[in-house]
N, C-alpha and C. Protein backbone atom coordinates (compact mmCIF):
# COMPACT_ATOMS: atom_id res chain seq x y z
N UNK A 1 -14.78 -1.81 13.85
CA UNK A 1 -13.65 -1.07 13.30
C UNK A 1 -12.72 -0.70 14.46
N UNK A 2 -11.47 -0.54 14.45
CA UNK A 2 -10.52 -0.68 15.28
C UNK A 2 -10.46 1.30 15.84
N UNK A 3 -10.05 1.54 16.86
CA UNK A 3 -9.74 2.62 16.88
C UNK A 3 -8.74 3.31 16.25
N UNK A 4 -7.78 2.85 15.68
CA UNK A 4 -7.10 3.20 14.44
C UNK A 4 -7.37 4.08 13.12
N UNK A 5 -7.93 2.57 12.89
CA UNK A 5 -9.22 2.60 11.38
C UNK A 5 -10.52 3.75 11.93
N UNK A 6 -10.87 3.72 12.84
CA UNK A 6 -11.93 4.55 12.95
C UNK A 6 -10.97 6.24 12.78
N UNK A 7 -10.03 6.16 13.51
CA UNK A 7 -8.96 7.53 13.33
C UNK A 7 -8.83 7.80 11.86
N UNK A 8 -8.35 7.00 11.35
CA UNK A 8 -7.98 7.01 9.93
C UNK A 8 -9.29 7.92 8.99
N UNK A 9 -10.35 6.67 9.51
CA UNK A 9 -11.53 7.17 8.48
C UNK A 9 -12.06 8.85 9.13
N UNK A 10 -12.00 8.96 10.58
CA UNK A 10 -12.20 10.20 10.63
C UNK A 10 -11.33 11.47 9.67
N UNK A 11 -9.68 10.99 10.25
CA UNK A 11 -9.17 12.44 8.84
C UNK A 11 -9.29 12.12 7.83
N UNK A 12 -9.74 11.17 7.37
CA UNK A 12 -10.32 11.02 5.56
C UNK A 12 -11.62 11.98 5.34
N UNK A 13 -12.31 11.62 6.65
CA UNK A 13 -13.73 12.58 6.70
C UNK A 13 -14.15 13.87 6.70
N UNK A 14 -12.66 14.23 7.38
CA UNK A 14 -12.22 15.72 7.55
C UNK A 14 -11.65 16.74 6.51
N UNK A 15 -10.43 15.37 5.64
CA UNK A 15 -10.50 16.10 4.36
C UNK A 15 -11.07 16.08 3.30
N UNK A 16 -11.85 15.55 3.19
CA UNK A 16 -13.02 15.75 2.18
C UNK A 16 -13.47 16.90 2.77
N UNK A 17 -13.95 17.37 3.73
CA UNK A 17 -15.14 18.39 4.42
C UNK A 17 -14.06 19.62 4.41
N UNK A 18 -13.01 19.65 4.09
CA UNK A 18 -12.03 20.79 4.44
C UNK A 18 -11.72 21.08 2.83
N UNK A 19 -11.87 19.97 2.06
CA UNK A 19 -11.55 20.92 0.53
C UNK A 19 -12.90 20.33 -0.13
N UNK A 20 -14.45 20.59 0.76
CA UNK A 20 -15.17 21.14 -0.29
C UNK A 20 -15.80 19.91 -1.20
N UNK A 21 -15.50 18.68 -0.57
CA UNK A 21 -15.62 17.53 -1.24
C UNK A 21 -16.79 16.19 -0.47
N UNK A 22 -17.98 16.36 -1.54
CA UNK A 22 -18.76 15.30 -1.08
C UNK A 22 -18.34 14.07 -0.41
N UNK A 23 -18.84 13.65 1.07
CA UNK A 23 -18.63 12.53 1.99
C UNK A 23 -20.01 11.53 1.35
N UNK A 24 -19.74 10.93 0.45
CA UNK A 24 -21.01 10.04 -0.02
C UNK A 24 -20.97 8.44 0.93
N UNK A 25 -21.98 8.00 1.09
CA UNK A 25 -21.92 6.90 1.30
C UNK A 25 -20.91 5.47 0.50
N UNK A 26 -20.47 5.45 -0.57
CA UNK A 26 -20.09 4.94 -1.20
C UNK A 26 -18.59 5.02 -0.80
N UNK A 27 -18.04 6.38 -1.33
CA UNK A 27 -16.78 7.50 -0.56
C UNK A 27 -16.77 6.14 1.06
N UNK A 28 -17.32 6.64 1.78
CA UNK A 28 -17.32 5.45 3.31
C UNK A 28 -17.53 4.48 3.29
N UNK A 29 -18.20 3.86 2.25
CA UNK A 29 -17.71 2.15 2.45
C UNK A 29 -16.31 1.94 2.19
N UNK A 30 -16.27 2.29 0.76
CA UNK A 30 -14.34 2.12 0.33
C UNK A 30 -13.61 2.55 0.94
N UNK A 31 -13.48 3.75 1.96
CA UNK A 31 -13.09 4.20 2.93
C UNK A 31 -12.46 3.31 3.93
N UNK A 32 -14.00 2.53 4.50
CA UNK A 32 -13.80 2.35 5.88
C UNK A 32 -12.95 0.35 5.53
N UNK A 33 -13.37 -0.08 4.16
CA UNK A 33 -12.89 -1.16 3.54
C UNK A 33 -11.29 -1.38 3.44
N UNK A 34 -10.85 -0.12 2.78
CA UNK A 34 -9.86 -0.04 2.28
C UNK A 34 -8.87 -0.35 4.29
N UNK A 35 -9.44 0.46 4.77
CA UNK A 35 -8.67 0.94 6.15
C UNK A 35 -8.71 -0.33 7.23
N UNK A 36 -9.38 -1.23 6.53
CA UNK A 36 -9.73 -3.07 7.22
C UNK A 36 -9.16 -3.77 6.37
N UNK A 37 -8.22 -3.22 5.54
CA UNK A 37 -7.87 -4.46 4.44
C UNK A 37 -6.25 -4.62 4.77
N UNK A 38 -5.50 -5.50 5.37
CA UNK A 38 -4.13 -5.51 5.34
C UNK A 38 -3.28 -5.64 3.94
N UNK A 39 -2.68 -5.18 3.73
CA UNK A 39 -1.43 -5.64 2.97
C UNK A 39 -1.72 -4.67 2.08
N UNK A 40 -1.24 -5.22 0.65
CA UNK A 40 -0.90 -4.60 -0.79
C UNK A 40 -1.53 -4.88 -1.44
N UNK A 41 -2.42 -3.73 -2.40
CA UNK A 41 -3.33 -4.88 -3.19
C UNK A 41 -3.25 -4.07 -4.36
N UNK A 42 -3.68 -4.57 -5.61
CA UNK A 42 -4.15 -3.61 -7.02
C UNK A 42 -5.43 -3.06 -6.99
N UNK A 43 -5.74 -2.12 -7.72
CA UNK A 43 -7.44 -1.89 -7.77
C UNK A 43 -7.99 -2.74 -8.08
N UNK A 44 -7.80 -3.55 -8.90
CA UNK A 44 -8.81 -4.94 -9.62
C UNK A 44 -9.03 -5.74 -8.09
N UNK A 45 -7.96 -6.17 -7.08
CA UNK A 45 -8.04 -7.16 -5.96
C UNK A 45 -8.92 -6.02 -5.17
N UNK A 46 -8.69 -4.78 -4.88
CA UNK A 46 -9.60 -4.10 -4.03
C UNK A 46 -10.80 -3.89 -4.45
N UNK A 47 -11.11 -3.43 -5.79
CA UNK A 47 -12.23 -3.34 -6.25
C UNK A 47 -13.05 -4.91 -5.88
N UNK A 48 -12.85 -6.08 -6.27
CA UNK A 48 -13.14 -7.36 -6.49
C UNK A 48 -13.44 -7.11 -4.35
N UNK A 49 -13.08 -6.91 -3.45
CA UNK A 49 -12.90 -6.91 -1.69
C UNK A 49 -14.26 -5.94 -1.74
N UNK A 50 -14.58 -4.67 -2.69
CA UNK A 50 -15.31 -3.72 -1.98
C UNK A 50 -16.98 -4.15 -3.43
N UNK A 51 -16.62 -5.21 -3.99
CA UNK A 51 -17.87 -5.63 -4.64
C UNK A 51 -18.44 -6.72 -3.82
N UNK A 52 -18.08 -7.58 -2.54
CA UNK A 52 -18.80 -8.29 -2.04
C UNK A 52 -19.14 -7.64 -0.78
N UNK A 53 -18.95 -6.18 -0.80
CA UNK A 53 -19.63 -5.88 -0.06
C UNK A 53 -20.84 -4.51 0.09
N UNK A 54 -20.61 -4.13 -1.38
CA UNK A 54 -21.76 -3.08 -1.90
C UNK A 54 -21.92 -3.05 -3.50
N UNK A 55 -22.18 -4.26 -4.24
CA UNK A 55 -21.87 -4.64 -5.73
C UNK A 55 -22.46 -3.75 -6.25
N UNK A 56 -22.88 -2.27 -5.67
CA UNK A 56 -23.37 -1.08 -6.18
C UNK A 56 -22.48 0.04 -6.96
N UNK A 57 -21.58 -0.49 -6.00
CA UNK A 57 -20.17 0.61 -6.35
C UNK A 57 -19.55 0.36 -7.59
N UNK A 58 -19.19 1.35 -7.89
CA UNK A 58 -18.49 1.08 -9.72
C UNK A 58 -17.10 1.49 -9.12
N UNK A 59 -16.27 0.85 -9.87
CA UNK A 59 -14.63 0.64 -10.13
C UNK A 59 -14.18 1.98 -10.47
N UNK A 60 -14.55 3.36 -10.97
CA UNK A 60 -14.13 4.28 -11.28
C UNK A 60 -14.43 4.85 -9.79
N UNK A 61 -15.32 4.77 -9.36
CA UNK A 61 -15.64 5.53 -8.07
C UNK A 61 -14.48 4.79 -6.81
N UNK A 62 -14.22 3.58 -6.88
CA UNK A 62 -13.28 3.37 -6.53
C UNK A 62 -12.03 3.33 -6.68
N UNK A 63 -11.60 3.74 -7.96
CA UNK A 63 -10.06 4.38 -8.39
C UNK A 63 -9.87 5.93 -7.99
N UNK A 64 -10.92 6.51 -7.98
CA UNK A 64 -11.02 7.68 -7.79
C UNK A 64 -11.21 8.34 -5.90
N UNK A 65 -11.77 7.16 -5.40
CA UNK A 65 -11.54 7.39 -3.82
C UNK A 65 -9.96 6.67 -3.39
N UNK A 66 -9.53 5.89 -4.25
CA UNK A 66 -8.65 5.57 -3.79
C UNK A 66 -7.64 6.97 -4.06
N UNK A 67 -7.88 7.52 -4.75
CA UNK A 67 -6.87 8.54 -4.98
C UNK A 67 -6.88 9.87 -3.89
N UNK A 68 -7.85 10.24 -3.69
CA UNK A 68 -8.67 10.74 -2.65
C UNK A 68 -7.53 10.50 -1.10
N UNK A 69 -7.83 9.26 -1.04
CA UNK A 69 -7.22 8.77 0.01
C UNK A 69 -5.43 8.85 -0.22
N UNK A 70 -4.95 9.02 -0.92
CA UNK A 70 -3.66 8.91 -1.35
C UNK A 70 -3.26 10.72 -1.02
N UNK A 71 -4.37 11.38 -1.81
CA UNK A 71 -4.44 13.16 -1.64
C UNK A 71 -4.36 13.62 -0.35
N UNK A 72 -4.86 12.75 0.55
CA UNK A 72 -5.18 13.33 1.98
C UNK A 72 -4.01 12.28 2.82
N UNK A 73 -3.31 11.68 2.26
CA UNK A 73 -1.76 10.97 2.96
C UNK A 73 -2.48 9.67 3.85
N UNK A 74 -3.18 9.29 3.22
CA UNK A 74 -3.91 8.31 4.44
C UNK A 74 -3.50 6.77 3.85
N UNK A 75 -3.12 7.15 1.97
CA UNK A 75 -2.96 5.67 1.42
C UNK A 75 -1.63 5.91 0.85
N UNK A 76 -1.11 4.87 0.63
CA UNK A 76 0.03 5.27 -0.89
C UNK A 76 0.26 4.36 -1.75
N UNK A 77 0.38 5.16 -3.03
CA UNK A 77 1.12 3.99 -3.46
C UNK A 77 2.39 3.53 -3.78
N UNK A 78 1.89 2.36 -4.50
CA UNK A 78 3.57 1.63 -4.34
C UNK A 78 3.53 0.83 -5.98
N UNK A 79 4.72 1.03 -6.46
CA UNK A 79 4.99 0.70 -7.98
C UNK A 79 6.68 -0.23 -7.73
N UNK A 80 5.91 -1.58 -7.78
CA UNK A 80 7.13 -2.91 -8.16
C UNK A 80 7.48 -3.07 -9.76
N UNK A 81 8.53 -3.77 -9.74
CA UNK A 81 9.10 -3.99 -10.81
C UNK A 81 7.93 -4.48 -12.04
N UNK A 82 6.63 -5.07 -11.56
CA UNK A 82 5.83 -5.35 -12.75
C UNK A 82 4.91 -4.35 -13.16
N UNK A 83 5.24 -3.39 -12.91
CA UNK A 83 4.19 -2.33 -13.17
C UNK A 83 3.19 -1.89 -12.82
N UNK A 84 2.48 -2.81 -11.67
CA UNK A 84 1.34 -2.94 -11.41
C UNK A 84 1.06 -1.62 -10.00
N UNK A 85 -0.02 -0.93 -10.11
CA UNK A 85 0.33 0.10 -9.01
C UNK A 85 -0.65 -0.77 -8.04
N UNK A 86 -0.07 -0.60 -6.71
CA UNK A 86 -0.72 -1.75 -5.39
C UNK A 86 -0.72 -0.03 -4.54
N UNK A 87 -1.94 -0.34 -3.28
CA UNK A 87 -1.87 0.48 -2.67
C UNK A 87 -1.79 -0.40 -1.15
N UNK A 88 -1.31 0.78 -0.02
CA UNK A 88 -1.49 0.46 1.47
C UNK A 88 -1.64 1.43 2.17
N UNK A 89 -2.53 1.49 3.43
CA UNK A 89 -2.48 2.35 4.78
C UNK A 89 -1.20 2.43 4.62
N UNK A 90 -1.52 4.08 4.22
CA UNK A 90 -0.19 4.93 5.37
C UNK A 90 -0.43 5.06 6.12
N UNK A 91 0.50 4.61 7.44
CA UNK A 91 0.54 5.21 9.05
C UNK A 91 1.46 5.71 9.59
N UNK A 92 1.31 6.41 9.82
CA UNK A 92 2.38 7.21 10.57
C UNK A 92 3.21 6.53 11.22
N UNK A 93 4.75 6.63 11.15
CA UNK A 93 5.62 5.93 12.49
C UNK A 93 5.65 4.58 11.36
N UNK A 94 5.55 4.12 10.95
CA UNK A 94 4.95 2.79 10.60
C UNK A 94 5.99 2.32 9.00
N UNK A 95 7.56 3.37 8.56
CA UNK A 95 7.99 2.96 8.16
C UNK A 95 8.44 1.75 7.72
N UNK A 96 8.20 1.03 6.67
CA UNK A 96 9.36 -0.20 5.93
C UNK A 96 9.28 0.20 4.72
N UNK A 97 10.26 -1.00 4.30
CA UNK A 97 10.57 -1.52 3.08
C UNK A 97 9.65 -2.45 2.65
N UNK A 98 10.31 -3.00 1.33
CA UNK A 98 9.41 -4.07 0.83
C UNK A 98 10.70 -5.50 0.01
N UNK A 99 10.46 -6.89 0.39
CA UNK A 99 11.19 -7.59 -0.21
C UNK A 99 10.04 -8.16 -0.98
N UNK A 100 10.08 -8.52 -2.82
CA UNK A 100 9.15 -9.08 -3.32
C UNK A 100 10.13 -9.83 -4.22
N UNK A 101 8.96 -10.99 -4.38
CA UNK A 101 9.32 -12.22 -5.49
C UNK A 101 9.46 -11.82 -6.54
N UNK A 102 9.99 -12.14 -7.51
CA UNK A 102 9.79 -11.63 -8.96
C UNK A 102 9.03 -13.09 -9.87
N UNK A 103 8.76 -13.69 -9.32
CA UNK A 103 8.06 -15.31 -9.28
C UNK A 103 6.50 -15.08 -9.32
N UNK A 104 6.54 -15.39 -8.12
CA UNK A 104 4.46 -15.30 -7.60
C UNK A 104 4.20 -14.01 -7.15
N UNK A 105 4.88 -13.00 -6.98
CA UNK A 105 4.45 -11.48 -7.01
C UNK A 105 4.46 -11.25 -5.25
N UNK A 106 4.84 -12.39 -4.16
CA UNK A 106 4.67 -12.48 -2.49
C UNK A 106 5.63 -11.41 -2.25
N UNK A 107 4.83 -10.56 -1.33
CA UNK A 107 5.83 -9.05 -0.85
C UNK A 107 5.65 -9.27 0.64
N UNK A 108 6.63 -8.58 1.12
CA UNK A 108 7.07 -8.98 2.91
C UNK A 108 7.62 -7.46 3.12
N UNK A 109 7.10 -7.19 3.84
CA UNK A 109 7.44 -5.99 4.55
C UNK A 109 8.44 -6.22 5.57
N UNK A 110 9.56 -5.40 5.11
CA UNK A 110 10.75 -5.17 6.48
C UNK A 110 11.14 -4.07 7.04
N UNK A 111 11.67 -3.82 7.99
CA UNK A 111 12.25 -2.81 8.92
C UNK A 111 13.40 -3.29 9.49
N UNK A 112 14.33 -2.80 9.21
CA UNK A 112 15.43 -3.20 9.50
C UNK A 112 16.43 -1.72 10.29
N UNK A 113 16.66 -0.77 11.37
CA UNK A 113 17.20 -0.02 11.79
C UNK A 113 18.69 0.23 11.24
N UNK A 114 18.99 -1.01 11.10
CA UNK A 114 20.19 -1.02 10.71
C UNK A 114 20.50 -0.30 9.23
N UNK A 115 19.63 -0.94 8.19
CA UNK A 115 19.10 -0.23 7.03
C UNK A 115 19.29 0.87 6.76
N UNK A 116 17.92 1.61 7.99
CA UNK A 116 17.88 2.67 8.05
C UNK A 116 18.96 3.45 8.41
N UNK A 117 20.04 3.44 9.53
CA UNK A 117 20.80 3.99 9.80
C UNK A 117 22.28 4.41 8.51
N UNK A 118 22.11 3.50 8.01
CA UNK A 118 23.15 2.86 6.64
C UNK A 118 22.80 4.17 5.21
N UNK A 119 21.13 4.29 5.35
CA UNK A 119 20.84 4.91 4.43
C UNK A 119 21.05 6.51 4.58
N UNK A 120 20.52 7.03 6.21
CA UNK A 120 21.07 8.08 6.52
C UNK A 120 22.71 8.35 6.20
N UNK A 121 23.24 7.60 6.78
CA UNK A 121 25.34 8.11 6.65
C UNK A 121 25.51 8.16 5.02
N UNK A 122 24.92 7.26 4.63
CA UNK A 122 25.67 7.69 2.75
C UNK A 122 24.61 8.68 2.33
N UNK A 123 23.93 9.28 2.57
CA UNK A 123 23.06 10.77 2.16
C UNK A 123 23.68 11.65 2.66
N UNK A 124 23.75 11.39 3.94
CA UNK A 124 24.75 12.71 4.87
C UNK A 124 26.38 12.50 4.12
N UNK A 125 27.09 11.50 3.86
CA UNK A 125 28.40 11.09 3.35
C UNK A 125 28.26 11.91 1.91
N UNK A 126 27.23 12.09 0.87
CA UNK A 126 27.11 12.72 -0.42
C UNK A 126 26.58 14.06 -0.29
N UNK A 127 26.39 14.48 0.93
CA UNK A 127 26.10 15.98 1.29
C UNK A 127 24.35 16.30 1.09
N UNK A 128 23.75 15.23 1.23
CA UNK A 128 22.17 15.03 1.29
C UNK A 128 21.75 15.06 2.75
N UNK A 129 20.34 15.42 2.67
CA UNK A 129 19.73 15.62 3.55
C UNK A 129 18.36 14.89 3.32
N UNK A 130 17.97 13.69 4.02
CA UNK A 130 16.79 12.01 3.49
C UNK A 130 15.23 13.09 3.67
N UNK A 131 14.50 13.37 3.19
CA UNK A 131 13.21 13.27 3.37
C UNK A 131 12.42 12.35 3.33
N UNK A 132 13.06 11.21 2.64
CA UNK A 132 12.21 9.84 2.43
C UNK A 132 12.34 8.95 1.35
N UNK A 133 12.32 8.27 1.62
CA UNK A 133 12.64 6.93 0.42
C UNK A 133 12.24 5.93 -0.03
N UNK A 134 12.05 5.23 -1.05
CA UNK A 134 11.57 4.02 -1.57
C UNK A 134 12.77 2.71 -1.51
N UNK A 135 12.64 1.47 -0.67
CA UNK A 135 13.60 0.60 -0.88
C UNK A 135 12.89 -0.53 -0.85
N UNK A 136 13.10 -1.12 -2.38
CA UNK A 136 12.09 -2.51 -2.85
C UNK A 136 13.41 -3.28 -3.02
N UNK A 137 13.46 -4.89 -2.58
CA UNK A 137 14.43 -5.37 -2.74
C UNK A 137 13.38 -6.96 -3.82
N UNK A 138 14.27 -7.31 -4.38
CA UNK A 138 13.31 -8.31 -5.96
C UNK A 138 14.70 -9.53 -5.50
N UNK A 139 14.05 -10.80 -5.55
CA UNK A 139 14.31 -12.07 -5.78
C UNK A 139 13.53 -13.25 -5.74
N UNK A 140 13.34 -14.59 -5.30
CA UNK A 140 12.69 -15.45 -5.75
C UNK A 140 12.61 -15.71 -4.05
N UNK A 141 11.54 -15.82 -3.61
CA UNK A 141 11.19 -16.57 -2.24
C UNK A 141 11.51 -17.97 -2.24
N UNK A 142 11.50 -18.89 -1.02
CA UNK A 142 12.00 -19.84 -0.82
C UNK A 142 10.96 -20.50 -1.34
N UNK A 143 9.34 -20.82 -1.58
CA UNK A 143 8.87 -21.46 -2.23
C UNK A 143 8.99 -21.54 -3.91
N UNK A 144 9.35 -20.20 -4.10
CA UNK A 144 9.62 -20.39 -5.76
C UNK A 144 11.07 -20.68 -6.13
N UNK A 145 12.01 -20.76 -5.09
CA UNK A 145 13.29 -21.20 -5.19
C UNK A 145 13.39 -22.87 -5.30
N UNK A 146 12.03 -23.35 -4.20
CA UNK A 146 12.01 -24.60 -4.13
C UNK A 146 11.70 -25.74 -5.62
N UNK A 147 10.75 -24.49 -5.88
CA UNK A 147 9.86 -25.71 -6.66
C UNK A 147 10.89 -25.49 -8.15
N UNK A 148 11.32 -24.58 -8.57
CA UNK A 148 12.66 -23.96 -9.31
C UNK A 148 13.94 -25.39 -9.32
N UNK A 149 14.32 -25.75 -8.07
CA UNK A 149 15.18 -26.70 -8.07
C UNK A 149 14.38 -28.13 -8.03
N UNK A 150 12.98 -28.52 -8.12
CA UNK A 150 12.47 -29.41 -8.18
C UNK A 150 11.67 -29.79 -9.48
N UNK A 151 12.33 -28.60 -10.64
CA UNK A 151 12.46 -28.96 -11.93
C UNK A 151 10.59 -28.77 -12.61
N UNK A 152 9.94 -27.84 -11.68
CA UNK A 152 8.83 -27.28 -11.72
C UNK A 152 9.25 -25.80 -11.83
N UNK A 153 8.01 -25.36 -13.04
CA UNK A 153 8.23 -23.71 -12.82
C UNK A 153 8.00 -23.11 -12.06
N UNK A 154 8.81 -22.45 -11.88
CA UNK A 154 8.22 -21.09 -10.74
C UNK A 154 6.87 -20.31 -11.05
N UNK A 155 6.30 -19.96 -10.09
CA UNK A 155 4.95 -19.58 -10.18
C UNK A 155 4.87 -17.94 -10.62
């Protein structure tokens, strides 16, 4: 486990133990799983990641640590245009966006300063002050654009 992930899983460890809340073994596999898993996923794809590796664990215990982890700012989630709620490591410093397909569901994380700077002046320009924001941008990636003009459906 990375020193990161080991950071991570420690203040997960901490807040459980600070509001009073059983650290089960189970609680630390999905834990320490979730915090090794890159990207975006649904509970069904995470659940399906944390059954090949303790097919003990039930899916409620893992919707329910995932939330856990969301309570204590360590996960978040994220709700695209299909409804589907996906989660990721929150990290600190570690701001983006998200560009996703509306095709095969492929999401790409961006950071763009420029963005950012753009989004500050028209908050400050409408007399706002940013605490934080959601910016999902939806179109068709270049493979589903491709196969689209090659008279195949998009995926």
């Amino acid at each position: 486990m990375s020193k990161q992930n080991s950071a991570s899983l420690a203040d997960f460890l901490e807040f459980m133990s600070r509001k009073g809340l059983n650290t089960t073994s189970q609680r630390r596999v999905i834990a320490e799983a979730f915090f090794e898993l890159p990207g975006h996923h649904t509970l069904e794809e995470f659940y399906q990641h944390i059954l090949r590796r303790d097919p003990g664990i039930g899916q409620t215990t893992v919707y329910r640590t995932l939330k856990l982890l969301c309570d204590a700012g360590l996960a978040m989630e994220i709700h695209f245009s299909d409804g589907i709620t996906r989660y990721e490591v929150a990290r600190p410093n570690s701001h983006h966006d998200h560009i996703v397909c509306l095709s095969c569901g492929k999401i790409v994380e961006i950071c763009d300063p420029r963005i950012e700077k753009l989004q500050h002046e028209l908050a400050e320009k409408h007399g706002f002050s940013l605490n934080g924001h959601v910016h999902n941008l939806y179109g068709l990636c270049a493979d589903c654009r491709k196969a689209t003009s090659e008279g195949q459906p998009a995926r």
